[in-house]
N, C-alpha and C. Protein backbone atom coordinates (compact mmCIF):
# COMPACT_ATOMS: atom_id res chain seq x y z
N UNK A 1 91.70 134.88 135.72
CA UNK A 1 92.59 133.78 135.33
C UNK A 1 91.83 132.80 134.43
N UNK A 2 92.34 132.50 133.69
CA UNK A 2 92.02 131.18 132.49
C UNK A 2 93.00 130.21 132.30
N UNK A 3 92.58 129.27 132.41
CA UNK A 3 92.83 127.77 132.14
C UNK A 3 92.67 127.16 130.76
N UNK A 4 93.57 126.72 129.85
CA UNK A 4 93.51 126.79 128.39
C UNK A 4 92.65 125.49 128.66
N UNK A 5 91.28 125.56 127.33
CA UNK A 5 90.07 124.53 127.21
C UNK A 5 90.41 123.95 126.05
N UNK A 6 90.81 122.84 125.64
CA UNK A 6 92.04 122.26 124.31
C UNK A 6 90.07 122.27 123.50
N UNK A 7 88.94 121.87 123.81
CA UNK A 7 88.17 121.28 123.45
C UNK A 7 87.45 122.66 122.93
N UNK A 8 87.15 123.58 123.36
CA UNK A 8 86.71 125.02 123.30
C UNK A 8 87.67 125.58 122.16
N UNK A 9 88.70 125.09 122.18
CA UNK A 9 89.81 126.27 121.05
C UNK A 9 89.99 125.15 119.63
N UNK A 10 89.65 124.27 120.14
CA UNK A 10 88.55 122.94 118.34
C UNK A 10 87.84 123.71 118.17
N UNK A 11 86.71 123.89 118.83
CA UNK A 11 85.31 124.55 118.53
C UNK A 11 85.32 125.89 117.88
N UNK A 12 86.35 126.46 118.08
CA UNK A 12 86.67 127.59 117.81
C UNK A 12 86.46 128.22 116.11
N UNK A 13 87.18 127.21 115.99
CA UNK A 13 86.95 126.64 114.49
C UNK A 13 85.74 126.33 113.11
N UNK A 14 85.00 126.16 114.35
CA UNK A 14 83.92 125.53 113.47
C UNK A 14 82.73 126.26 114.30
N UNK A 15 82.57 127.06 115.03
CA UNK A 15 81.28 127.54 115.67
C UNK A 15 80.84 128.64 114.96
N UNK A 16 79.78 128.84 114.27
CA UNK A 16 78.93 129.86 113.41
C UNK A 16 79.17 129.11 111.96
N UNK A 17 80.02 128.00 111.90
CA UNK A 17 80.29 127.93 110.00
C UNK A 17 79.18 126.90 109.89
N UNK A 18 78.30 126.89 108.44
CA UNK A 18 77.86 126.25 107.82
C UNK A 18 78.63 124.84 107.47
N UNK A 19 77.38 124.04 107.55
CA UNK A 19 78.26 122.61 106.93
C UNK A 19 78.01 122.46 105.51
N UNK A 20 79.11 122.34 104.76
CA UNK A 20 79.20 122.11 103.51
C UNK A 20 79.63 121.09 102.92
N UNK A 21 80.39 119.93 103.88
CA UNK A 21 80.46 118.97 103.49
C UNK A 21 79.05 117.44 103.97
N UNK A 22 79.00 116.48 102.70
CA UNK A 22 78.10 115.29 103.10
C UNK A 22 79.12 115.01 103.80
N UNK A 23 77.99 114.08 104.56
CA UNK A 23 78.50 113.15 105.98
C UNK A 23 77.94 112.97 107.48
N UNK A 24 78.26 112.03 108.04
CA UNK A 24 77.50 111.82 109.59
C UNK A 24 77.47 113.46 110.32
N UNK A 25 76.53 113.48 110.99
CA UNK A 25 76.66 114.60 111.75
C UNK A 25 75.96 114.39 113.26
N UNK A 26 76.09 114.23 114.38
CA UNK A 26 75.26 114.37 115.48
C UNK A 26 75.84 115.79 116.14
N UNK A 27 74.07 116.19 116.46
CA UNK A 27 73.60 117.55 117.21
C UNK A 27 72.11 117.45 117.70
N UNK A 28 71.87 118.76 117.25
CA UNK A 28 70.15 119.17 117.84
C UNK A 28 69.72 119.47 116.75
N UNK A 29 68.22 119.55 116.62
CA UNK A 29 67.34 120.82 116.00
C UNK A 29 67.05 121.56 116.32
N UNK A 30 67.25 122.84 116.24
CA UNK A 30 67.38 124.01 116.87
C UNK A 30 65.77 124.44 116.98
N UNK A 31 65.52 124.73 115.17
CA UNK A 31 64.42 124.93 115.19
C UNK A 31 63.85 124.35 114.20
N UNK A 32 62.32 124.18 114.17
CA UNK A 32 61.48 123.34 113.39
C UNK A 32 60.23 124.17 112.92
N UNK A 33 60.19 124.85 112.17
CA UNK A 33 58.86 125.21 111.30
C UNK A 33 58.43 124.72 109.99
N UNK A 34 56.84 124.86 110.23
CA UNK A 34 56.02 124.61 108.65
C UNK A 34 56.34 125.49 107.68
N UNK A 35 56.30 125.03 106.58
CA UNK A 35 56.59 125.60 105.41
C UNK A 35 55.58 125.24 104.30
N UNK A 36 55.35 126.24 102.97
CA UNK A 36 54.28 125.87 102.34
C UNK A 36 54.30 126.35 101.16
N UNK A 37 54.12 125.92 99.87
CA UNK A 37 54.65 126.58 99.09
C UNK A 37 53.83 127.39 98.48
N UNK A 38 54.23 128.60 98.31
CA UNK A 38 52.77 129.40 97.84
C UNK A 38 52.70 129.17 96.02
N UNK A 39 53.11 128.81 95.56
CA UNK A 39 53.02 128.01 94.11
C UNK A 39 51.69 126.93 94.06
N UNK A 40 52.19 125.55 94.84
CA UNK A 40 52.10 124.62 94.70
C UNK A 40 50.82 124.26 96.13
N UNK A 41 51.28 124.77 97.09
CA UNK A 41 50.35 124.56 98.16
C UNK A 41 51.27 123.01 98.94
N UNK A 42 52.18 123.17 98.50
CA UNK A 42 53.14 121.89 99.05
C UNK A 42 53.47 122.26 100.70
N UNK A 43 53.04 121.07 101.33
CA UNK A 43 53.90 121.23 102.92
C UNK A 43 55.04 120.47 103.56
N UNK A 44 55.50 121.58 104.16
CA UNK A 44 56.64 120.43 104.68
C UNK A 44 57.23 121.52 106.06
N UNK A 45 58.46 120.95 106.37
CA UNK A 45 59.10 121.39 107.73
C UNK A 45 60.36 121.75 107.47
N UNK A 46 61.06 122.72 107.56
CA UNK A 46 62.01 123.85 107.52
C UNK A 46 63.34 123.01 109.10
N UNK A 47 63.86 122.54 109.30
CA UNK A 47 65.33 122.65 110.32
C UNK A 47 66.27 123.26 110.33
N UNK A 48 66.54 123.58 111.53
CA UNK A 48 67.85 124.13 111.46
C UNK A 48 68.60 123.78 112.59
N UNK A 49 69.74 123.07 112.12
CA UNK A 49 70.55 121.94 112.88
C UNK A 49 71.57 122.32 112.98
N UNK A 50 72.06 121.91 114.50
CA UNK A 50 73.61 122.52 114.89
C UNK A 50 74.38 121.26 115.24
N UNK A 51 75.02 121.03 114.58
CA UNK A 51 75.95 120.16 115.03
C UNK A 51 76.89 120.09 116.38
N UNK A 52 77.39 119.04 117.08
CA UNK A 52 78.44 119.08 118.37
C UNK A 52 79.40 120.00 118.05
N UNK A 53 80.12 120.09 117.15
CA UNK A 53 81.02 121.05 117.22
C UNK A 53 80.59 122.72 116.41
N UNK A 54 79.22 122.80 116.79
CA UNK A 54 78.86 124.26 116.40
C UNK A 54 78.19 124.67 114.95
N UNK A 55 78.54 123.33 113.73
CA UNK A 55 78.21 124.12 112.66
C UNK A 55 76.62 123.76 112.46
N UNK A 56 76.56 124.49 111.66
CA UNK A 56 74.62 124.36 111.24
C UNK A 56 74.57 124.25 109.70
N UNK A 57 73.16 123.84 109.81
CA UNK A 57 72.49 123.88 108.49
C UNK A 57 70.92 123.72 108.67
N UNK A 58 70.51 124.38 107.32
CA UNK A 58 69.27 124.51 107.17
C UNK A 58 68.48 123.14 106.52
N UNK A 59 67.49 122.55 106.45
CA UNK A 59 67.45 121.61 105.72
C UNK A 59 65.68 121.43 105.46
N UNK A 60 65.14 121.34 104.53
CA UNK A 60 63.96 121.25 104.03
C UNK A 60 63.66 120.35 103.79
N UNK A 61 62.54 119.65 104.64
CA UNK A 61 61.66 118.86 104.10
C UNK A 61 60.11 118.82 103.23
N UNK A 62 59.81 117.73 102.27
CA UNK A 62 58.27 118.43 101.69
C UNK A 62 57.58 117.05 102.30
N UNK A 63 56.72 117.04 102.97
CA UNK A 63 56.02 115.93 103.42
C UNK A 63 54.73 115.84 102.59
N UNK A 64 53.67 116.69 101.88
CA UNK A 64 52.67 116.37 101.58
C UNK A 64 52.16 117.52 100.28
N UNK A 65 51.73 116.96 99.34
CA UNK A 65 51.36 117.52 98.16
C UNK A 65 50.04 118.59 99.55
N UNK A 66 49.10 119.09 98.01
CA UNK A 66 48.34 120.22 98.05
C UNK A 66 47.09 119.10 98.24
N UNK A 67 47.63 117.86 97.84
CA UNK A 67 45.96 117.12 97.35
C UNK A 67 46.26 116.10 98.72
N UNK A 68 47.30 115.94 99.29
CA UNK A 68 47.49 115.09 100.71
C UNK A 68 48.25 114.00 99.92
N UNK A 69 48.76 113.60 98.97
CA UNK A 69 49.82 113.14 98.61
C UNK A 69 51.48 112.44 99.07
N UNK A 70 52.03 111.76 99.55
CA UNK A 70 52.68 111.66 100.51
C UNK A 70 54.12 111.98 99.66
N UNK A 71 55.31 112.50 100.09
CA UNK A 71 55.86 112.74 99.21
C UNK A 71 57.22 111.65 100.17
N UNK A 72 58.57 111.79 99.83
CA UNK A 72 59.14 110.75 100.56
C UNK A 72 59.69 111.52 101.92
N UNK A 73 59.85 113.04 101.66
CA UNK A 73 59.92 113.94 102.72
C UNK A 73 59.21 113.56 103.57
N UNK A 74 57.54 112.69 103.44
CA UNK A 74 56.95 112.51 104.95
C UNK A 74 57.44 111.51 105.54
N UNK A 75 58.02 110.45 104.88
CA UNK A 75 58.88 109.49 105.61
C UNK A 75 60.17 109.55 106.32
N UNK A 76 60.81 110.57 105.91
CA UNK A 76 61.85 111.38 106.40
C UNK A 76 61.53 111.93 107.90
N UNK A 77 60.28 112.54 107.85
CA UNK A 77 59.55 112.89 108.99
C UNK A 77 59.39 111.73 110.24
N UNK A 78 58.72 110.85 109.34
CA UNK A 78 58.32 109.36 110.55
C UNK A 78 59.70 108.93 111.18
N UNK A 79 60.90 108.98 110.57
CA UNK A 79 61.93 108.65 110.58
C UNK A 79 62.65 109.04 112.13
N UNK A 80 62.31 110.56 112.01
CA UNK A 80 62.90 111.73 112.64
C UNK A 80 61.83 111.57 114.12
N UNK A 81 60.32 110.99 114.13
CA UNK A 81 59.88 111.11 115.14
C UNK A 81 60.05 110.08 116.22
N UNK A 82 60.45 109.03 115.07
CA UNK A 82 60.91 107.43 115.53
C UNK A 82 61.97 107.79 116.35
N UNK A 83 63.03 108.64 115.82
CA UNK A 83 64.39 108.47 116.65
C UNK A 83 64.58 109.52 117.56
N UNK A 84 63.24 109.78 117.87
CA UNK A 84 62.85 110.77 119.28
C UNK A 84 61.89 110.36 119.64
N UNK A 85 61.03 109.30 119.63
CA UNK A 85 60.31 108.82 120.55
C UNK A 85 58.85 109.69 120.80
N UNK A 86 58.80 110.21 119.06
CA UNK A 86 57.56 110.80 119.25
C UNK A 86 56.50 110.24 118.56
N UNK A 87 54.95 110.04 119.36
CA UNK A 87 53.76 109.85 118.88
C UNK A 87 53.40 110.41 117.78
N UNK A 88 53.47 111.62 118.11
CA UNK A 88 52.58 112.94 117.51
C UNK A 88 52.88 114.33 117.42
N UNK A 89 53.10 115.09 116.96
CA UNK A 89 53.79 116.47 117.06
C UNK A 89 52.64 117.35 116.14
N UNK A 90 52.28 118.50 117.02
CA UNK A 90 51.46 119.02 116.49
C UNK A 90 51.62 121.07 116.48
N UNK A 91 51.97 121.83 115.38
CA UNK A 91 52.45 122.93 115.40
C UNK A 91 51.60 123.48 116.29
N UNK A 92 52.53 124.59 116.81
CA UNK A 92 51.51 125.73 117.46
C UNK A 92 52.45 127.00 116.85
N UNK A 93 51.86 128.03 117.49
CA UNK A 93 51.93 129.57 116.73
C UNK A 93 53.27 129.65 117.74
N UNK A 94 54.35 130.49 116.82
CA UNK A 94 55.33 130.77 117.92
C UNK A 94 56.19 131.82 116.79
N UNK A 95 57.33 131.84 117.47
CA UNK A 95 58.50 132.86 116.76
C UNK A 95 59.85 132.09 116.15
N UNK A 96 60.06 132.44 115.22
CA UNK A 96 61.24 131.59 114.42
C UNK A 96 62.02 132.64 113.87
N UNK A 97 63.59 132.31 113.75
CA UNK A 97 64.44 133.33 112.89
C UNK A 97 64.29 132.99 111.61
N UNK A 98 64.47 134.14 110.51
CA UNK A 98 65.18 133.57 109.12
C UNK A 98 65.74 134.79 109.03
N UNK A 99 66.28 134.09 107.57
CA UNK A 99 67.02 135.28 107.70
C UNK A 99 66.63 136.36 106.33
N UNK A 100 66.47 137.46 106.45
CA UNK A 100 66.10 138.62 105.55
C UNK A 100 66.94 139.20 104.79
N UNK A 101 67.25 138.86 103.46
CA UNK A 101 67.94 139.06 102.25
C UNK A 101 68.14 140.77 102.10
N UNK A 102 66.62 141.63 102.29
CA UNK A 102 66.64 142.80 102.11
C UNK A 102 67.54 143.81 103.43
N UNK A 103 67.47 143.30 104.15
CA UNK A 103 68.37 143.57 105.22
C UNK A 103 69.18 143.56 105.46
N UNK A 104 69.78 141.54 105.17
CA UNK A 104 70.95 141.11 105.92
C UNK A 104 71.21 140.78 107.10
N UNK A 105 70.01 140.55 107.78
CA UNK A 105 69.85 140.07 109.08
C UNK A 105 69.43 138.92 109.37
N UNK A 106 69.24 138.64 110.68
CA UNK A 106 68.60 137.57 111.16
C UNK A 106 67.50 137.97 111.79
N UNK A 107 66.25 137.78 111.03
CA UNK A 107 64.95 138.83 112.16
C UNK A 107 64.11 137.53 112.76
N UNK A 108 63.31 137.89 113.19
CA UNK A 108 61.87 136.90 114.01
C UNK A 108 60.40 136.77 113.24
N UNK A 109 60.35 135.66 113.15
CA UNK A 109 59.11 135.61 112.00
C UNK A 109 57.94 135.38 112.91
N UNK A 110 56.30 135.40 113.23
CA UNK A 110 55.64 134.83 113.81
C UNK A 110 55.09 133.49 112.80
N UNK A 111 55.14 132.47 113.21
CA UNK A 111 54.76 131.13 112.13
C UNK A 111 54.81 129.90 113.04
N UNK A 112 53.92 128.77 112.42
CA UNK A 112 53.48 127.47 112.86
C UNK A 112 55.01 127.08 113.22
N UNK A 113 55.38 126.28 114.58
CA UNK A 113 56.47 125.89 114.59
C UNK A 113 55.94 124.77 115.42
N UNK A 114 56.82 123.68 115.26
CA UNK A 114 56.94 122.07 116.13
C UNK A 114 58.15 122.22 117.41
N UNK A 115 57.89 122.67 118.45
CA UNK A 115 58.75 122.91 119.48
C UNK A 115 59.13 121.03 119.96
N UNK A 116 58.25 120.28 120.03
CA UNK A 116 58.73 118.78 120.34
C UNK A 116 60.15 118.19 119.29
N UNK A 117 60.24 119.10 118.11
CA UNK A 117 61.28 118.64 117.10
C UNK A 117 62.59 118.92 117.62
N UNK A 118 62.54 120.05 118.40
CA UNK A 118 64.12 120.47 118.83
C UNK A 118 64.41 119.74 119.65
N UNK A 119 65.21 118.36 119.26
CA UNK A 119 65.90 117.58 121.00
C UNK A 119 66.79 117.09 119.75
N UNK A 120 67.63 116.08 120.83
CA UNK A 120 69.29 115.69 119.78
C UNK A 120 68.78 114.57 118.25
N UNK A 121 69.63 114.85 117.88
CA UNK A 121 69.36 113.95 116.49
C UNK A 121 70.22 113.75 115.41
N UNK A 122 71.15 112.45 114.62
CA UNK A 122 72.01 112.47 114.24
C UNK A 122 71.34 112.54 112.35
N UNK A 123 72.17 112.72 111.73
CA UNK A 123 71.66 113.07 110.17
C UNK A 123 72.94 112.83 109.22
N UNK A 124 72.39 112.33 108.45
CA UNK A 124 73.38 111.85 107.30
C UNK A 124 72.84 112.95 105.98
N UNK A 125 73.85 113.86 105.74
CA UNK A 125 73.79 114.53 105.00
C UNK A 125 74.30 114.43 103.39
N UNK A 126 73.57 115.06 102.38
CA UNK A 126 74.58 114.61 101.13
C UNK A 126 74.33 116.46 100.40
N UNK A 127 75.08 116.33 99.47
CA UNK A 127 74.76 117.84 98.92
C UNK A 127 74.83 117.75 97.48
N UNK A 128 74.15 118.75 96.89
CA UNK A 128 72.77 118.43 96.08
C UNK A 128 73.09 119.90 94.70
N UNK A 129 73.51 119.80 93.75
CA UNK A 129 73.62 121.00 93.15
C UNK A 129 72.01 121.40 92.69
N UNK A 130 71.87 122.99 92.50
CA UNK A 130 70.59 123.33 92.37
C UNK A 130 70.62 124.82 91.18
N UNK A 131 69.99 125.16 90.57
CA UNK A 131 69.62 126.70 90.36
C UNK A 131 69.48 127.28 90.42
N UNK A 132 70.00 128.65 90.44
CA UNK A 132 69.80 130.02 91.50
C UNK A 132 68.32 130.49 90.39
N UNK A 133 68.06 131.53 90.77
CA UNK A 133 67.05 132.31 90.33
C UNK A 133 67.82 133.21 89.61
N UNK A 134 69.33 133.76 90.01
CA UNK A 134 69.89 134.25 88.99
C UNK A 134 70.16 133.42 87.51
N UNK A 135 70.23 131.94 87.57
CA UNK A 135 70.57 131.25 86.73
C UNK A 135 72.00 130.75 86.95
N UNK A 136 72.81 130.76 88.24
CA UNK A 136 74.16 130.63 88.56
C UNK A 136 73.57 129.22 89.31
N UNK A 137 74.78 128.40 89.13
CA UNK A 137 74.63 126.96 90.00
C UNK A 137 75.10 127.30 91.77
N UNK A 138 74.15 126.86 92.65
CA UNK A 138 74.44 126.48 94.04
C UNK A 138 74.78 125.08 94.27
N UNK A 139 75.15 125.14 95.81
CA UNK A 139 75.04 123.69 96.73
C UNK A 139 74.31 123.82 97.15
N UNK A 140 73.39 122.89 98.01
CA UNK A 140 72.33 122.47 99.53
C UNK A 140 72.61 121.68 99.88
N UNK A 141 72.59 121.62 101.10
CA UNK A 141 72.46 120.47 101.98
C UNK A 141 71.13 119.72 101.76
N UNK A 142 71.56 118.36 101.52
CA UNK A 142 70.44 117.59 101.36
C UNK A 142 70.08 116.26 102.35
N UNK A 143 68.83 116.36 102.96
CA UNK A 143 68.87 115.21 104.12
C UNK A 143 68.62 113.79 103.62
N UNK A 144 69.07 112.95 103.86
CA UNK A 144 69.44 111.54 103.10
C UNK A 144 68.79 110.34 104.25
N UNK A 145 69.41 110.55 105.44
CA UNK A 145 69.11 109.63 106.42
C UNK A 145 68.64 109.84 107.60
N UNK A 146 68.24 109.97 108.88
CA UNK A 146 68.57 110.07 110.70
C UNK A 146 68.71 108.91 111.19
N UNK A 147 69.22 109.11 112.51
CA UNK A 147 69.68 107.64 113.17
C UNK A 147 69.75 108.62 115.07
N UNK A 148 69.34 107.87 115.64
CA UNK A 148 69.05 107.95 116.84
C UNK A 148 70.23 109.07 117.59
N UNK A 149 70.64 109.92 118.05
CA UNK A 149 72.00 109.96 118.48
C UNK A 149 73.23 109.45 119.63
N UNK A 150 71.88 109.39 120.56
CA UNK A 150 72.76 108.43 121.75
C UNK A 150 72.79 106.85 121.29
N UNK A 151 72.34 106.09 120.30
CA UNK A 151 72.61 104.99 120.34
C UNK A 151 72.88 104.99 118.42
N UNK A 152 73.31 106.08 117.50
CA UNK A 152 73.25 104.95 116.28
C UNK A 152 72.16 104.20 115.52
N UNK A 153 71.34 103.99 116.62
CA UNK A 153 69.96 102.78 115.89
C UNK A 153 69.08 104.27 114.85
N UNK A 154 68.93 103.21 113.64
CA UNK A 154 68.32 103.98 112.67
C UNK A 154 67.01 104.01 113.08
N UNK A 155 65.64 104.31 112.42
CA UNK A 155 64.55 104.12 112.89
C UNK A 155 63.86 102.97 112.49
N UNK A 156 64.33 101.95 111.45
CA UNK A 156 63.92 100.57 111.67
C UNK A 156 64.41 99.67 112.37
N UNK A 157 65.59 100.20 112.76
CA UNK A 157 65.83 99.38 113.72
C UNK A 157 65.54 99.30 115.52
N UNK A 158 65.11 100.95 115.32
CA UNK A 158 64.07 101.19 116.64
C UNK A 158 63.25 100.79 117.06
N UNK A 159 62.40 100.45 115.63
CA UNK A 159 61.18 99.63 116.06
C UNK A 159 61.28 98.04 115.94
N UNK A 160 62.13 97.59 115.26
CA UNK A 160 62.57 96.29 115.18
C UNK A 160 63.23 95.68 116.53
N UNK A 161 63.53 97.14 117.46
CA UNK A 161 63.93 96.76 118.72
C UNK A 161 65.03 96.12 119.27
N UNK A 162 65.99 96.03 117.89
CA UNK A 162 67.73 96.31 118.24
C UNK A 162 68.55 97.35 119.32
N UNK A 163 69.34 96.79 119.51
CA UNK A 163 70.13 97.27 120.81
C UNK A 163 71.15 97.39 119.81
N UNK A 164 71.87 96.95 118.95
CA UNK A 164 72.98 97.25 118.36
C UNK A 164 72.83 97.69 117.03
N UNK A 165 73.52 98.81 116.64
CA UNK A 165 73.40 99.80 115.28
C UNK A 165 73.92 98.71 114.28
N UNK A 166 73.07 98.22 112.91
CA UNK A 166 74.28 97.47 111.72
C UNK A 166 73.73 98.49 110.89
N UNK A 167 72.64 99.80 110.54
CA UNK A 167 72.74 99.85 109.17
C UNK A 167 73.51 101.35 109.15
N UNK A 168 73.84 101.74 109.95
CA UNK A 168 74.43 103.27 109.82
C UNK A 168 75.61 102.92 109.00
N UNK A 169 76.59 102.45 109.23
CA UNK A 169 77.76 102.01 108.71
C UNK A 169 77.85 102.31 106.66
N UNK A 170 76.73 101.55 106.41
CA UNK A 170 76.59 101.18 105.11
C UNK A 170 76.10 102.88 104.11
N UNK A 171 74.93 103.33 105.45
CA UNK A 171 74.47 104.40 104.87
C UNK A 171 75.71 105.30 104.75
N UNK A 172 76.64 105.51 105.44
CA UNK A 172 77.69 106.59 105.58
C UNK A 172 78.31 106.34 103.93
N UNK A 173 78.85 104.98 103.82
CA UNK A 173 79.57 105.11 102.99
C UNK A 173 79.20 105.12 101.59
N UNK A 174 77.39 104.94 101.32
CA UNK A 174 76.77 105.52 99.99
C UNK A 174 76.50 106.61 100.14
N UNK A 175 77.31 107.44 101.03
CA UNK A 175 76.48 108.96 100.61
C UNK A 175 77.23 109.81 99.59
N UNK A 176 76.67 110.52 98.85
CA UNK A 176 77.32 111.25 97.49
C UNK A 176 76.89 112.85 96.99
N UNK A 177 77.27 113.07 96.09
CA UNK A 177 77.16 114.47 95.63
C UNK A 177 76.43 114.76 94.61
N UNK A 178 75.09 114.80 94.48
CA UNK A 178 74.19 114.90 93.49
C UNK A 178 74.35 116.10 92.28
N UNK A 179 74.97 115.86 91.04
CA UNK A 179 75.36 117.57 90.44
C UNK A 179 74.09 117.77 89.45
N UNK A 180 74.04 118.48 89.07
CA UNK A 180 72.59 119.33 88.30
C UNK A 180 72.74 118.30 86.94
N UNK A 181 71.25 118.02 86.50
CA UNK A 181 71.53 117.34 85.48
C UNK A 181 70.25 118.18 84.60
N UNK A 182 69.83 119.20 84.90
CA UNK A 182 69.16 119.64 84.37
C UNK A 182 67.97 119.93 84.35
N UNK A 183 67.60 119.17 84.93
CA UNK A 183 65.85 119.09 85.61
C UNK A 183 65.73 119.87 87.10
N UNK A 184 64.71 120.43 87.05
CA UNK A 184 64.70 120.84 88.54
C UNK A 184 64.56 119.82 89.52
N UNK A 185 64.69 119.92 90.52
CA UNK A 185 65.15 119.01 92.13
C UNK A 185 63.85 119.17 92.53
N UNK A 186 62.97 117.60 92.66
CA UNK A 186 61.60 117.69 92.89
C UNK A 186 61.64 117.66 94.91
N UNK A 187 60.00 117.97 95.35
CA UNK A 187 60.54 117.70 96.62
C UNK A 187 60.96 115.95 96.95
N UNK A 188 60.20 114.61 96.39
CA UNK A 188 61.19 113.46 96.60
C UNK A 188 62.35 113.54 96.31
N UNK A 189 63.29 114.36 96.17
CA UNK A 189 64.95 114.09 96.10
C UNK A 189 65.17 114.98 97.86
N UNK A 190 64.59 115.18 98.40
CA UNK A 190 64.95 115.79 100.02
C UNK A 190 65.13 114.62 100.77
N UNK A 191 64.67 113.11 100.29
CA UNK A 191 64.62 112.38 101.20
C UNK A 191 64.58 110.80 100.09
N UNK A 192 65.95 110.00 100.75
CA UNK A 192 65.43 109.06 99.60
C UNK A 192 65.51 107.91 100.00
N UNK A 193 64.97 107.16 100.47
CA UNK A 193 65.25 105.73 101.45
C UNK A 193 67.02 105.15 100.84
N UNK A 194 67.62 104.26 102.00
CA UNK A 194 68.89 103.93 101.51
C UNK A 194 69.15 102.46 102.54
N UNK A 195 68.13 101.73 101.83
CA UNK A 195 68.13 100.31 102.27
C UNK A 195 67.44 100.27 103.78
N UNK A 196 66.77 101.47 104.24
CA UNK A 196 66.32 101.15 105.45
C UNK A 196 65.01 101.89 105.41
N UNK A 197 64.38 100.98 104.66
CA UNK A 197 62.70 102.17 103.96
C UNK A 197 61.36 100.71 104.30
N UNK A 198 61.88 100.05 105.91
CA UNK A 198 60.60 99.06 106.16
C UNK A 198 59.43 99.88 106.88
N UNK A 199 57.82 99.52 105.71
CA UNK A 199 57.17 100.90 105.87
C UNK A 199 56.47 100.89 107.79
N UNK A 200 56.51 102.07 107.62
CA UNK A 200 55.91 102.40 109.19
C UNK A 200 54.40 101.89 109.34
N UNK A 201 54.36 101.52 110.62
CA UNK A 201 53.14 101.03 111.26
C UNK A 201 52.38 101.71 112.34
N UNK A 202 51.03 101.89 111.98
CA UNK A 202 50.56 102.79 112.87
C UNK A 202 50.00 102.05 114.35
N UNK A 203 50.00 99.99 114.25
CA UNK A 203 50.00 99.54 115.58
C UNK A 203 50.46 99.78 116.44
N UNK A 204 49.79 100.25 117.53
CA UNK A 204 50.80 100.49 118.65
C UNK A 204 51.45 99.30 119.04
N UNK A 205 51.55 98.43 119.32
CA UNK A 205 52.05 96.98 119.60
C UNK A 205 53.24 96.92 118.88
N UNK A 206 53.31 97.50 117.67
CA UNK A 206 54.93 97.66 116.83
C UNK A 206 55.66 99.06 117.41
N UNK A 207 55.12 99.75 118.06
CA UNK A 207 55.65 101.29 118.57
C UNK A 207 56.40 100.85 119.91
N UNK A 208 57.65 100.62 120.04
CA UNK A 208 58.66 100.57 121.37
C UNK A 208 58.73 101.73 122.68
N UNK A 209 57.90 102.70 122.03
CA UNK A 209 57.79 104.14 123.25
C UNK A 209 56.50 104.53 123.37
């Protein structure tokens, strides 16, 4: 016997689809690995985020040139540890999916992954036109903002030690659709401050957790 679930047959809808539209989103990080560019020697962290009602996306960050360089992707990072209440996160060796083009699957990679990254986390998304390698135009999801998820509070205002959310509001409604203008998409366009870029402090005495 079954009992119709009104909330389960929403979900229905949207469970396995990609998000393709900008906009607020609260969920998890599923998963969190290093990434590196074998070009450039660029690092950064790979997500893959599921939203409450099921959909996902992939989303790339570049936190640090080849020469230790900070790129705005690492602030994106501080952002993300702020609104989880993390010190320090440090990879270890583990197993991650991607997915394999030559296949068509979803296989298991062995690679550096941040297991402390996967807990809830809300994200303001925008999307970003780009260049295929064929030379055909794509979309991406592009990460713009985070904000706490059980409370809204962005991460300056975490440490500023507000109880009540004012800057989410504002961020929602500048978010936009970046279209190709011709130049390639450096890694600072993954992450771009949006009025809430007061720089981080490594005092503990300013750290609330």
């Amino acid at each position: 016997m079954y009992t119709l679930d009104i909330e389960s047959a929403r979900k229905a809808d949207t469970t396995g689809a990609s998000i393709k539209e900008l906009g607020k989103y609260v969920g998890e990080i599923t998963q969190a690995k290093e990434i590196k560019s074998a070009k450039t020697g660029t690092k950064g962290i790979e997500f893959s985020f599921k939203s409450q009602s099921g959909q996902k996306a992939n989303i790339s960050i570049y936190t640090l040139s080849a020469g230790g360089e900070k790129y705005q992707g690492y602030e994106a990072l501080m952002a993300i540890m702020t609104c989880m209440g993390l010190r320090t996160i440090k990879p270890v060796l583990g197993k991650a999916t991607k997915y394999d083009y030559d296949t068509k699957k979803e296989v298991q990679e062995e690679c550096q992954i941040f297991p402390e990254l996967c807990k809830p986390l809300g994200v303001l998304l925008e999307t970003e036109d780009y260049q295929k390698q064929d030379g055909n135009i794509g979309t991406r999801m592009v990460l713009k903002n985070v904000f706490q998820a059980a409370t809204e509070l962005t991460a300056s205002e975490i440490l500023d030690r507000k109880t009540k959310p004012e800057h989410l509001e504002k961020m929602v409604s500048g978010l936009r659709h970046r279209p190709l203008k011709g130049a390639k998409p450096t890694p600072t366009r993954q992450h771009e401050s949006s009025g809430d870029d007061r720089p981080f402090s490594n005092d503990d005495d300013l750290i609330p957790f």
